[in-house]
Protein backbone atom coordinates (compact mmCIF):
# COMPACT_ATOMS: atom_id res chain seq x y z
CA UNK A 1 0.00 0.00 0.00
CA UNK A 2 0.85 3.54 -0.94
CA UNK A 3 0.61 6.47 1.51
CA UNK A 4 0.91 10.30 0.43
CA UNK A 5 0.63 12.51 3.17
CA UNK A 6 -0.17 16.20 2.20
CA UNK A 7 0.95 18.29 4.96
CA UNK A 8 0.04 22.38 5.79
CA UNK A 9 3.11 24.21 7.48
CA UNK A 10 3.27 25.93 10.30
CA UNK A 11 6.71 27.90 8.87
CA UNK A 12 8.58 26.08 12.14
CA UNK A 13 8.97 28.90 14.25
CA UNK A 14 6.96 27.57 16.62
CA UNK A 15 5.92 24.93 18.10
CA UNK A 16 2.78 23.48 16.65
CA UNK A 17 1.37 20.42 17.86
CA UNK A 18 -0.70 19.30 14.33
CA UNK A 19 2.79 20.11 12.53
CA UNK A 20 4.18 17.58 15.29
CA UNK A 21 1.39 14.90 15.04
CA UNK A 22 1.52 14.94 10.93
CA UNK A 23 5.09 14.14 11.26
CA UNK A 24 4.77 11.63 13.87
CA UNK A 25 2.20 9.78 11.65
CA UNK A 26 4.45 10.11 8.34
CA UNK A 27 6.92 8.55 10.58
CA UNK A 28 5.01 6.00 12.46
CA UNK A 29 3.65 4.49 8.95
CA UNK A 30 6.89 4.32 7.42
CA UNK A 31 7.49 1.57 10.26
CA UNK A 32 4.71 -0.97 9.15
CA UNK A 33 5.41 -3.48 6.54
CA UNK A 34 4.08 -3.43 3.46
CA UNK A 35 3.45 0.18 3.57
CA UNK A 36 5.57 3.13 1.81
CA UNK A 37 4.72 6.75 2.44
CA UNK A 38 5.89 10.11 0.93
CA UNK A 39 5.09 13.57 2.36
CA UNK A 40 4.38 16.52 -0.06
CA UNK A 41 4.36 19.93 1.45
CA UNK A 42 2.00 22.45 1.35
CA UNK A 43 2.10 26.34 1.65
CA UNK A 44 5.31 26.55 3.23
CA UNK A 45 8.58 24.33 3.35
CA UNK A 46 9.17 22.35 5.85
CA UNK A 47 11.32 23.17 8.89
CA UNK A 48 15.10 21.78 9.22
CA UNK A 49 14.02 18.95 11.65
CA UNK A 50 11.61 17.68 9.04
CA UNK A 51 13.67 17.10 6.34
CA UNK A 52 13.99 13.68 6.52
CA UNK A 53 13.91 10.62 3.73
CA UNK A 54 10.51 10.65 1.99
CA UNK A 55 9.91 14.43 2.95
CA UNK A 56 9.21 15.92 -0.50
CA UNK A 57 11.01 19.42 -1.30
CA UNK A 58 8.50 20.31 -3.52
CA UNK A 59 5.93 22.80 -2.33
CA UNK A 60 2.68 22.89 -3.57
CA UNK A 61 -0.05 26.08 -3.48
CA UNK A 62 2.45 28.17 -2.71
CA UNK A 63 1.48 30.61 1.01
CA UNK A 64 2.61 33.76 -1.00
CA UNK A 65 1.02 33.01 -4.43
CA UNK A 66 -2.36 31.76 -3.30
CA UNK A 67 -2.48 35.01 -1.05
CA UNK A 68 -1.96 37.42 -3.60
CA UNK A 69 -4.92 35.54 -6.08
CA UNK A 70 -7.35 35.97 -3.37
CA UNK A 71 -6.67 39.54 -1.71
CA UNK A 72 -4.74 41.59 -5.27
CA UNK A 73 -7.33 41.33 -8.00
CA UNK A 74 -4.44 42.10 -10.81
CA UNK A 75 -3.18 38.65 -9.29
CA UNK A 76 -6.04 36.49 -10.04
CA UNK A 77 -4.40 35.31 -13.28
CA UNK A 78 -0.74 35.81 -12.28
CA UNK A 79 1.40 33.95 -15.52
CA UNK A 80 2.93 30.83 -14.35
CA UNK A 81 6.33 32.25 -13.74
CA UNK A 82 5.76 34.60 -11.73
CA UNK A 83 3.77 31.89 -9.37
CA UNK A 84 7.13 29.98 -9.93
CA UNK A 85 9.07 32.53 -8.88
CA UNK A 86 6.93 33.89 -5.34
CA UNK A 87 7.12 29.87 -4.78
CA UNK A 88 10.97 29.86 -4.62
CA UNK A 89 12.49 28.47 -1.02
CA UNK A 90 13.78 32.01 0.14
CA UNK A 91 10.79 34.09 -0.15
CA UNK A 92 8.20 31.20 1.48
CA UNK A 93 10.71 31.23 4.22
CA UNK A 94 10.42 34.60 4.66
CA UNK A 95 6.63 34.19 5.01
CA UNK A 96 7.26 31.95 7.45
CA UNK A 97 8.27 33.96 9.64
CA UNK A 98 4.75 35.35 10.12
CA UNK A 99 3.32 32.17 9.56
CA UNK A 100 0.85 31.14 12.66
CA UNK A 101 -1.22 33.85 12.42
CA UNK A 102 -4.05 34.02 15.24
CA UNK A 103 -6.22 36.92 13.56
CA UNK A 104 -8.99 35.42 11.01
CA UNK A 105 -10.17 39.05 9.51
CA UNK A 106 -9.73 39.33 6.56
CA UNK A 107 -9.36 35.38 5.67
CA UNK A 108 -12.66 34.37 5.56
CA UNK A 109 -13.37 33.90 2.13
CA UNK A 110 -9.90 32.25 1.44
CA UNK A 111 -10.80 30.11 4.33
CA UNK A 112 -14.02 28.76 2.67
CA UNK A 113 -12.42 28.37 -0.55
CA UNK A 114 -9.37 25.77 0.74
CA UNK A 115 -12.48 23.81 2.41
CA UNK A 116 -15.04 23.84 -0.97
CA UNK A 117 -11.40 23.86 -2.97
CA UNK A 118 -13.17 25.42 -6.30
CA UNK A 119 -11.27 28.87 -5.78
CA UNK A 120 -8.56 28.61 -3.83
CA UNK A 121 -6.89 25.53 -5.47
CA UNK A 122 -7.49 26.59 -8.70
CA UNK A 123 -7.73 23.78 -11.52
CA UNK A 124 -4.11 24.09 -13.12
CA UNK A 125 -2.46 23.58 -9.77
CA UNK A 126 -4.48 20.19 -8.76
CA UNK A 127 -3.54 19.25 -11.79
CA UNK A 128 0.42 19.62 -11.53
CA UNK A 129 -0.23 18.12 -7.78
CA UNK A 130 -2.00 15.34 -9.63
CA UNK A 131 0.97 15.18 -12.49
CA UNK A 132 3.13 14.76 -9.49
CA UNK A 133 1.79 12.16 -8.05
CA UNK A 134 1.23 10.42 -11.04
CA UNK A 135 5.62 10.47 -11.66
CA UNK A 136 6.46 9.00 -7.81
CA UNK A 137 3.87 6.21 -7.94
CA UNK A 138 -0.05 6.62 -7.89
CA UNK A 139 -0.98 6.23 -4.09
CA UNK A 140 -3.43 4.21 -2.64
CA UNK A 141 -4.70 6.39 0.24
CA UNK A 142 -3.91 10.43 0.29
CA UNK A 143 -3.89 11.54 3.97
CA UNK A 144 -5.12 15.61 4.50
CA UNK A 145 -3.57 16.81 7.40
CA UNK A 146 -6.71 18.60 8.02
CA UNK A 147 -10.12 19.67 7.74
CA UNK A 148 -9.57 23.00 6.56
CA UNK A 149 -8.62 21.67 3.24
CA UNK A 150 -10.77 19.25 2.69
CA UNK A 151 -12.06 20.84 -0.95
CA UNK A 152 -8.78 18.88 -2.10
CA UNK A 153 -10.51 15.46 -1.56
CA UNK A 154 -12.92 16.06 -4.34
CA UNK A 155 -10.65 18.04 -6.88
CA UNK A 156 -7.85 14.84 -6.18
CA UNK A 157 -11.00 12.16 -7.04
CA UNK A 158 -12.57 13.73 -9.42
CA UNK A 159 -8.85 13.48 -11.57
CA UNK A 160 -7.74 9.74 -9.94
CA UNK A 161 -8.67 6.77 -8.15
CA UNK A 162 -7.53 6.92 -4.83
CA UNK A 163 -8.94 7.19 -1.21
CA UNK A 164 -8.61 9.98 1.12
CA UNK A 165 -7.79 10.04 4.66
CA UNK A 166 -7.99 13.11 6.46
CA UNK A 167 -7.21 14.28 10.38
CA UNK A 168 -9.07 16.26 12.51
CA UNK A 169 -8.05 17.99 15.53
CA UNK A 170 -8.09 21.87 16.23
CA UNK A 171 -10.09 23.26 13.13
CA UNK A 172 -12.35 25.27 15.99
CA UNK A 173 -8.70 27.18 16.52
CA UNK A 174 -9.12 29.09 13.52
CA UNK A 175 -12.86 28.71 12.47
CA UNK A 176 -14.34 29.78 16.23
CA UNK A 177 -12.58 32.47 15.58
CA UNK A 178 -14.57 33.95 12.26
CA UNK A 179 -17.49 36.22 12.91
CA UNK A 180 -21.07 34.96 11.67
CA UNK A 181 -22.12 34.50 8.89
CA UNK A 182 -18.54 32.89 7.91
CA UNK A 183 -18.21 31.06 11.03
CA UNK A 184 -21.49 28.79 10.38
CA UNK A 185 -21.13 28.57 6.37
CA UNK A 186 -17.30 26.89 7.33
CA UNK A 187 -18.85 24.23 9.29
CA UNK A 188 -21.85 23.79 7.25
CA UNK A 189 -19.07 23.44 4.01
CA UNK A 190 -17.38 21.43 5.72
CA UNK A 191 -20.27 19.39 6.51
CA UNK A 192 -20.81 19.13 2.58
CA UNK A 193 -17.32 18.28 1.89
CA UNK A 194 -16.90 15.21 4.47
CA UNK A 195 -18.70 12.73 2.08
CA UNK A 196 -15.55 12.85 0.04
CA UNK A 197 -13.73 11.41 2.43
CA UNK A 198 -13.44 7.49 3.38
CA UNK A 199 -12.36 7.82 6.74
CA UNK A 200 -11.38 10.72 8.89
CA UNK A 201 -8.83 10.57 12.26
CA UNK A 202 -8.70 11.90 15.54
CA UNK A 203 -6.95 11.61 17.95
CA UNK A 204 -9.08 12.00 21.14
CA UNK A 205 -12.94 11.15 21.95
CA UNK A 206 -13.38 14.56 22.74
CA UNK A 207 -12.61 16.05 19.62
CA UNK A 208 -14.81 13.59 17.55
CA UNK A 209 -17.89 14.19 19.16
CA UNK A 210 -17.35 17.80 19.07
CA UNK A 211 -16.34 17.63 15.08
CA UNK A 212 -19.67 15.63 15.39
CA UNK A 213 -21.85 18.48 16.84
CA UNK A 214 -20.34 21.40 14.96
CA UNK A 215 -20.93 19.64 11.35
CA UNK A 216 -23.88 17.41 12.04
CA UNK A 217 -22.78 14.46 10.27
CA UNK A 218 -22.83 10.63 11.33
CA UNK A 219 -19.58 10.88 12.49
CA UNK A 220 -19.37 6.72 11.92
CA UNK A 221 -16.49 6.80 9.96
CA UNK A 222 -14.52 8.97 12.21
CA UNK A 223 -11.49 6.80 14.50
CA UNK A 224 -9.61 7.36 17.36
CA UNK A 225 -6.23 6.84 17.24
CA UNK A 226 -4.40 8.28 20.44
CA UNK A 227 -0.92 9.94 19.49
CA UNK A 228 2.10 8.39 20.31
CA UNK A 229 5.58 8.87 19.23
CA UNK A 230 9.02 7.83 20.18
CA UNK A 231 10.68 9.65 23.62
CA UNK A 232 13.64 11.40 23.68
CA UNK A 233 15.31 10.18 26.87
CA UNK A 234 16.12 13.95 28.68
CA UNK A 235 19.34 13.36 30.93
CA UNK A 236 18.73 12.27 34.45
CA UNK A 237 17.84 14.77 36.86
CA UNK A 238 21.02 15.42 39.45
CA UNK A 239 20.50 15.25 43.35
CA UNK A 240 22.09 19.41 42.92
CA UNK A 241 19.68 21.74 44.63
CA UNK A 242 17.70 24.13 42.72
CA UNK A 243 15.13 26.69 43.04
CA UNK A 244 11.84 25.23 42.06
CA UNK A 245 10.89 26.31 38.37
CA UNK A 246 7.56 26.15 36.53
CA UNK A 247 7.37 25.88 32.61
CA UNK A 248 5.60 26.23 29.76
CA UNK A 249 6.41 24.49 26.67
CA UNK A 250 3.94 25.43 23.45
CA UNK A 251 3.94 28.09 21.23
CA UNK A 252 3.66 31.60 23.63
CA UNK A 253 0.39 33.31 22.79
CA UNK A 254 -2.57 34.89 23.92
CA UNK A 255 -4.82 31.79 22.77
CA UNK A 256 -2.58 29.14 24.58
CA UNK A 257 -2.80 31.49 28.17
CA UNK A 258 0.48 32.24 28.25
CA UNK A 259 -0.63 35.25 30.11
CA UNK A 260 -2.58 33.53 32.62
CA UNK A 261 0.56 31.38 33.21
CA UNK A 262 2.56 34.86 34.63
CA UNK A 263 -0.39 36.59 36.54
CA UNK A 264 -0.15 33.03 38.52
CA UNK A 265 3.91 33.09 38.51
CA UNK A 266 3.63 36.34 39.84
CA UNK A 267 0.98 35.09 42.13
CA UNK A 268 3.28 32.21 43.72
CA UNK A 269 6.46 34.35 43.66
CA UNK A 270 5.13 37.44 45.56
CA UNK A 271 3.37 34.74 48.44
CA UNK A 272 4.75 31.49 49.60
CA UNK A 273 7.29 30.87 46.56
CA UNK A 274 9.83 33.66 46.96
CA UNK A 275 12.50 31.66 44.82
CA UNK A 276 10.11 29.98 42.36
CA UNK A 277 11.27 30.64 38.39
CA UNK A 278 9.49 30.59 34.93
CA UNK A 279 11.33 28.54 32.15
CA UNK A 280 9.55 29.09 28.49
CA UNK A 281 9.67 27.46 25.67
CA UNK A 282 7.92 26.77 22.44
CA UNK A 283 8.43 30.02 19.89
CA UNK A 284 6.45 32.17 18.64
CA UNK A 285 5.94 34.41 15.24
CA UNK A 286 6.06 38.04 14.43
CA UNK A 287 2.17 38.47 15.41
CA UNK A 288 3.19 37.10 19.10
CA UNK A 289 5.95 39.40 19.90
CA UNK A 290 3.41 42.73 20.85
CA UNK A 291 1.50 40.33 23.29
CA UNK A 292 4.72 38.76 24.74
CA UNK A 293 6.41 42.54 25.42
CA UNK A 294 3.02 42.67 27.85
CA UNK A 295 4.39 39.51 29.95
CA UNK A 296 7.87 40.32 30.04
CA UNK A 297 6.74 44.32 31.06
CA UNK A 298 4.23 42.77 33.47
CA UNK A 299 7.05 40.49 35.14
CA UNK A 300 9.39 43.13 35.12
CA UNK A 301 7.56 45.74 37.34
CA UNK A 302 7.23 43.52 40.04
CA UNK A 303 11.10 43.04 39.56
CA UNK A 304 11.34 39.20 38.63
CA UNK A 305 13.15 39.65 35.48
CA UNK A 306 15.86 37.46 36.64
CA UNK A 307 13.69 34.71 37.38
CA UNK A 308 12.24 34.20 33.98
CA UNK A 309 14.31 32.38 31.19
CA UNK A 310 12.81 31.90 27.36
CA UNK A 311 14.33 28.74 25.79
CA UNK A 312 15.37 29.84 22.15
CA UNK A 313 15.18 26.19 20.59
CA UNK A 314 12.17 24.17 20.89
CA UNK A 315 13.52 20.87 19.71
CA UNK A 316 16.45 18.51 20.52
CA UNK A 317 19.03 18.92 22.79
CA UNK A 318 17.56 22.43 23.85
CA UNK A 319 14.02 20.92 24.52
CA UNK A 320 15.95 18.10 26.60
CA UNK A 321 17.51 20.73 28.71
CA UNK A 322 14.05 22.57 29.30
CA UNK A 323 12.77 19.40 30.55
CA UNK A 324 15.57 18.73 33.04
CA UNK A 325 15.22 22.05 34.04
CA UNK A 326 11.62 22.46 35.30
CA UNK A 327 9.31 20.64 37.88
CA UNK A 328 5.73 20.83 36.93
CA UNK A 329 4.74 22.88 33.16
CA UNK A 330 1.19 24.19 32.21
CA UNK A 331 -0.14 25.55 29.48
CA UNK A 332 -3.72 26.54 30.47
CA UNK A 333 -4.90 27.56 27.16
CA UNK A 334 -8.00 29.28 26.28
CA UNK A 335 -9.78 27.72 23.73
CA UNK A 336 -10.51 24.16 24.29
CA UNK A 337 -7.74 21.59 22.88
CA UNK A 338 -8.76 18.48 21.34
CA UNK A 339 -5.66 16.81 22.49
CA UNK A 340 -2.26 18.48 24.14
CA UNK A 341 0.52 16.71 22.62
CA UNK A 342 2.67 18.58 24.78
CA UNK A 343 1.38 16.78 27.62
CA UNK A 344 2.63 13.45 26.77
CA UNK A 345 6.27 15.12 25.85
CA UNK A 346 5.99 16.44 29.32
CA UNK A 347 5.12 13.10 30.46
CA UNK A 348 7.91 11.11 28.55
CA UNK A 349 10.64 13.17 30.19
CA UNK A 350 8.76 12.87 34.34
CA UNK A 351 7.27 16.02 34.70
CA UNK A 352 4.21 16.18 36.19
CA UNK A 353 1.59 18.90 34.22
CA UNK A 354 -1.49 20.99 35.71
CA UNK A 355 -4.31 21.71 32.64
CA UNK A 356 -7.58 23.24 32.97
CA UNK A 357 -10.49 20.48 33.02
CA UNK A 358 -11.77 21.65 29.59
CA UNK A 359 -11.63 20.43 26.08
CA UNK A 360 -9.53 16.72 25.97
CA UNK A 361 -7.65 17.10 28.92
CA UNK A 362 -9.30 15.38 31.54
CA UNK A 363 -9.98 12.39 29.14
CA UNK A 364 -5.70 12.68 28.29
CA UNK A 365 -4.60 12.78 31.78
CA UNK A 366 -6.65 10.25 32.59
CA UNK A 367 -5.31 7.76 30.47
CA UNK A 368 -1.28 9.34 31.51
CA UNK A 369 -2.32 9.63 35.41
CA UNK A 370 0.67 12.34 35.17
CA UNK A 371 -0.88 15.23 36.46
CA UNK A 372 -4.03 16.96 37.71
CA UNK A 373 -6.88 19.19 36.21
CA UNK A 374 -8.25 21.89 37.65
CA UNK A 375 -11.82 24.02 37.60
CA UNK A 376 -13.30 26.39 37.40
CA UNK A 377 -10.23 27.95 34.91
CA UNK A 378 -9.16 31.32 36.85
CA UNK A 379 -5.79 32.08 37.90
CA UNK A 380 -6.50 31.34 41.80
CA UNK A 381 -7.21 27.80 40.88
CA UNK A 382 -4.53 27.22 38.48
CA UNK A 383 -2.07 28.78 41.26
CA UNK A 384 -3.62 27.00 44.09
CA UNK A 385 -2.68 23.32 41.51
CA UNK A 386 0.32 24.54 40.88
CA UNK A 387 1.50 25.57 44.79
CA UNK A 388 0.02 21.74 45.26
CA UNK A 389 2.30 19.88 42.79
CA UNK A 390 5.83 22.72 43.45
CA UNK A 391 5.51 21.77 46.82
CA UNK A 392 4.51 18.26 47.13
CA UNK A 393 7.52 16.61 46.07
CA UNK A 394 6.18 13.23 46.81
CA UNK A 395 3.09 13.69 44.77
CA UNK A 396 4.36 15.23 41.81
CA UNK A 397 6.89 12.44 42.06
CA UNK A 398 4.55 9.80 41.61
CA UNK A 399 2.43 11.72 38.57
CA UNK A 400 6.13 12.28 36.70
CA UNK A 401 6.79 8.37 37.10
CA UNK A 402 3.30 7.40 36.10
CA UNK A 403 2.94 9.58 33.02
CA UNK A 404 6.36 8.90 31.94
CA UNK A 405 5.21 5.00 32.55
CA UNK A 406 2.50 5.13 30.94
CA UNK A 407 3.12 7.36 28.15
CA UNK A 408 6.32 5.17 27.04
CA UNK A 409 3.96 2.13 27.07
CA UNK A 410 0.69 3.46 25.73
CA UNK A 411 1.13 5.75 23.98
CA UNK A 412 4.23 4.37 21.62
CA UNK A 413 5.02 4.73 17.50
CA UNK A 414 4.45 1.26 17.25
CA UNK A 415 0.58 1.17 19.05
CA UNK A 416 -0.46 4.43 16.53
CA UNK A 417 1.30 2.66 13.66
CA UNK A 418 -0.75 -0.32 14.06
CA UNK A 419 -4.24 2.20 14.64
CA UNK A 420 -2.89 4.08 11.49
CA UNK A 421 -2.63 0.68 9.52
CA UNK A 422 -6.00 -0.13 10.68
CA UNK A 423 -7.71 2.69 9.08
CA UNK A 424 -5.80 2.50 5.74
CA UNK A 425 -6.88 -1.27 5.45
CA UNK A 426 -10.36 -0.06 5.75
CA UNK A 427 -10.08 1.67 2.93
């Protein structure tokens, strides 16, 4: 069988979890016999740590091209080499660098056109995708990395035979976001779209009966298959004493509460945790950096500057040393999460986490047992779980052993592999 994943980028200046969990599946699949897989970029290029064997350099629907068509009218019909030339490596890495946006105004109409696919992936450029595929082996299965392209499942079958796949966790980010009437028509297209695809993927229970309620449909060809992926072993923690330090590891925005992760720093510092410190990291883009001034001001007129420290690297040997460096990390986002990937790489490495009790992660930690939720989702409560797990060392011993347990065991490559493999036979 024959695998072609079709992945959006994020640009890789931040962390991004459904950037992570395409890559982990591209990865995990290439494991199983009897299946091969390729990945074909779209939008942007794919980060450094990405370009691995079967990782396409080819780009596809170029960010800057398809932009320009739908907000310059003298664009529309742009001549082929000029699309050819805005698609060249060094100018889509420069739009990745304000890749990530978190503002929908303005992209409404482009957003409904990637998900009904008529405008926005205009006919000659499913057909070069569809030439391409053609010259590296027609696939089997085509796997959309989400649901906010799903228009691509009909233009791709109404020009081959094949079966599409396609994931589905944290649409809501961006679509929740759009004011009526654009925010209904997007689910209802959506909706319209889903008969085109055979089988869809998610990776909590949460997020597929939400999917369910927002589009209406059946929702019996929809499949859990929990995330895993493969641990990097973070050295041992040393018997040296250290001030106890809090962290934060996910993209730093306004959406993912980075915010209400300092008021309750700030919180802890000025009462009973004189010495405690704030390790960050994750990245962010260009559209972060007014909203993370605020935090940094904010911690430095109560005079804690020194006790803050921003990671620059989010992967490797830098995200090792984050994890080595920090007791308990939160991210107590704002809009509802249909996973947390970041809680398992917590997990992995022993570190116990504190999440609100909303979206999937009561259902997560749960099945990790390595950490605690709290409610209702103000700052007193997430300080008062925090103050809990910094000072219980026992405790939030036994959470960082069991999640790192459980996570190594349950939540491997080789168990999502196998619920990957499953849904591709189905088809």
């Amino acid at each position: 069988m024959k695998v072609v994943y079709l992945i959006t980028g994020s640009g890789g200046s931040f962390y991004c979890a459904n950037c992570y969990r395409d890559m982990l599946y591209f990865r995990a699949i290439r494991k199983v016999p009897g299946i091969t897989a390729n990945a074909i970029p779209l939008y942007l290029p794919p980060d450094k740590s990405n370009t691995e064997t079967g990782f396409d350099t080819h780009v596809f629907f170029g960010a800057i091209s398809m932009f320009l068509r739908e907000k310059v009218k003298i664009f529309r019909n742009m001549p082929d080499f000029l699309e050819k030339f805005l698609d060249l490596r060094p100018f889509l890495k420069l739009a990745a660098k304000q890749a990530g946006t978190t503002s929908t105004e303005g992209y409404e109409e482009l957003t409904l056109n990637m998900i009904e696919g008529d405008n926005a992936f205009r006919k000659k450029e499913v057909d070069r995708l569809v030439k391409y595929l053609f010259k590296i082996g027609e696939p089997d299965v085509i796997h959309l990395s989400n649901a906010l392209i799903l228009g691509l499942a009909r233009q791709i079958k109404n020009r081959m035979k094949v079966r599409v796949v396609c994931s589905l966790l944290n649409e809501d980010d961006w679509i929740e976001d759009m004011s009526e009437p654009w925010r209904g028509k997007a689910w209802e297209m959506m909706a319209k779209e889903a008969v085109y695809v055979d089988h869809f993927i998610t990776p909590s229970n949460y997020y597929k009966q939400f999917f369910i309620s927002k589009t209406g449909i059946k929702g019996d060809n929809i499949h859990v298959v929990p995330l895993g992926f493969y641990p990097e072993y973070a050295p041992e923690k040393t018997s040296t004493k250290r001030v106890p330090a809090l962290g934060y590891f996910c993209r730093v925005s306004y959406h993912n509460g980075f915010d209400k992760l300092v008021d309750a720093f700030i919180h802890l510092k000025s009462g009973s945790m004189p010495e405690l410190t704030l390790n960050v990291c994750g990245g962010y883009t260009g559209i972060d950096k007014p909203f993370i001034s605020e935090q940094i001001k904010k911690i430095r007129e109560h005079g804690f500057q020194k006790s803050i420290r921003i990671y620059p690297e989010f992967q490797g040997n830098k995200k090792l040393e984050f994890f080595h460096d920090v007791d308990v990390i939160s991210v107590p986002v704002r809009k509802y999460d249909g996973y947390g990937l970041y809680i398992l790489e917590a997990n992995s490495s022993g570190i116990p986490v504190v999440q609100p009790a909303t979206g999937a992660f009561p259902e997560i930690i749960e099945k990790t047992g390595g950490g605690i939720t709290y409610r209702p989702d103000t700052i007193e409560e997430l300080s008062a779980s925090l103050l809990k797990l910094l000072t219980d060392k026992e405790l939030a011993s036994k959470l960082g052993e069991t999640g790192k347990s459980r996570v190594r065991s349950e939540f491997s490559l080789e168990k999502m592999a196998v619920g990957l493999a499953e849904v591709y036979g189905r088809v």
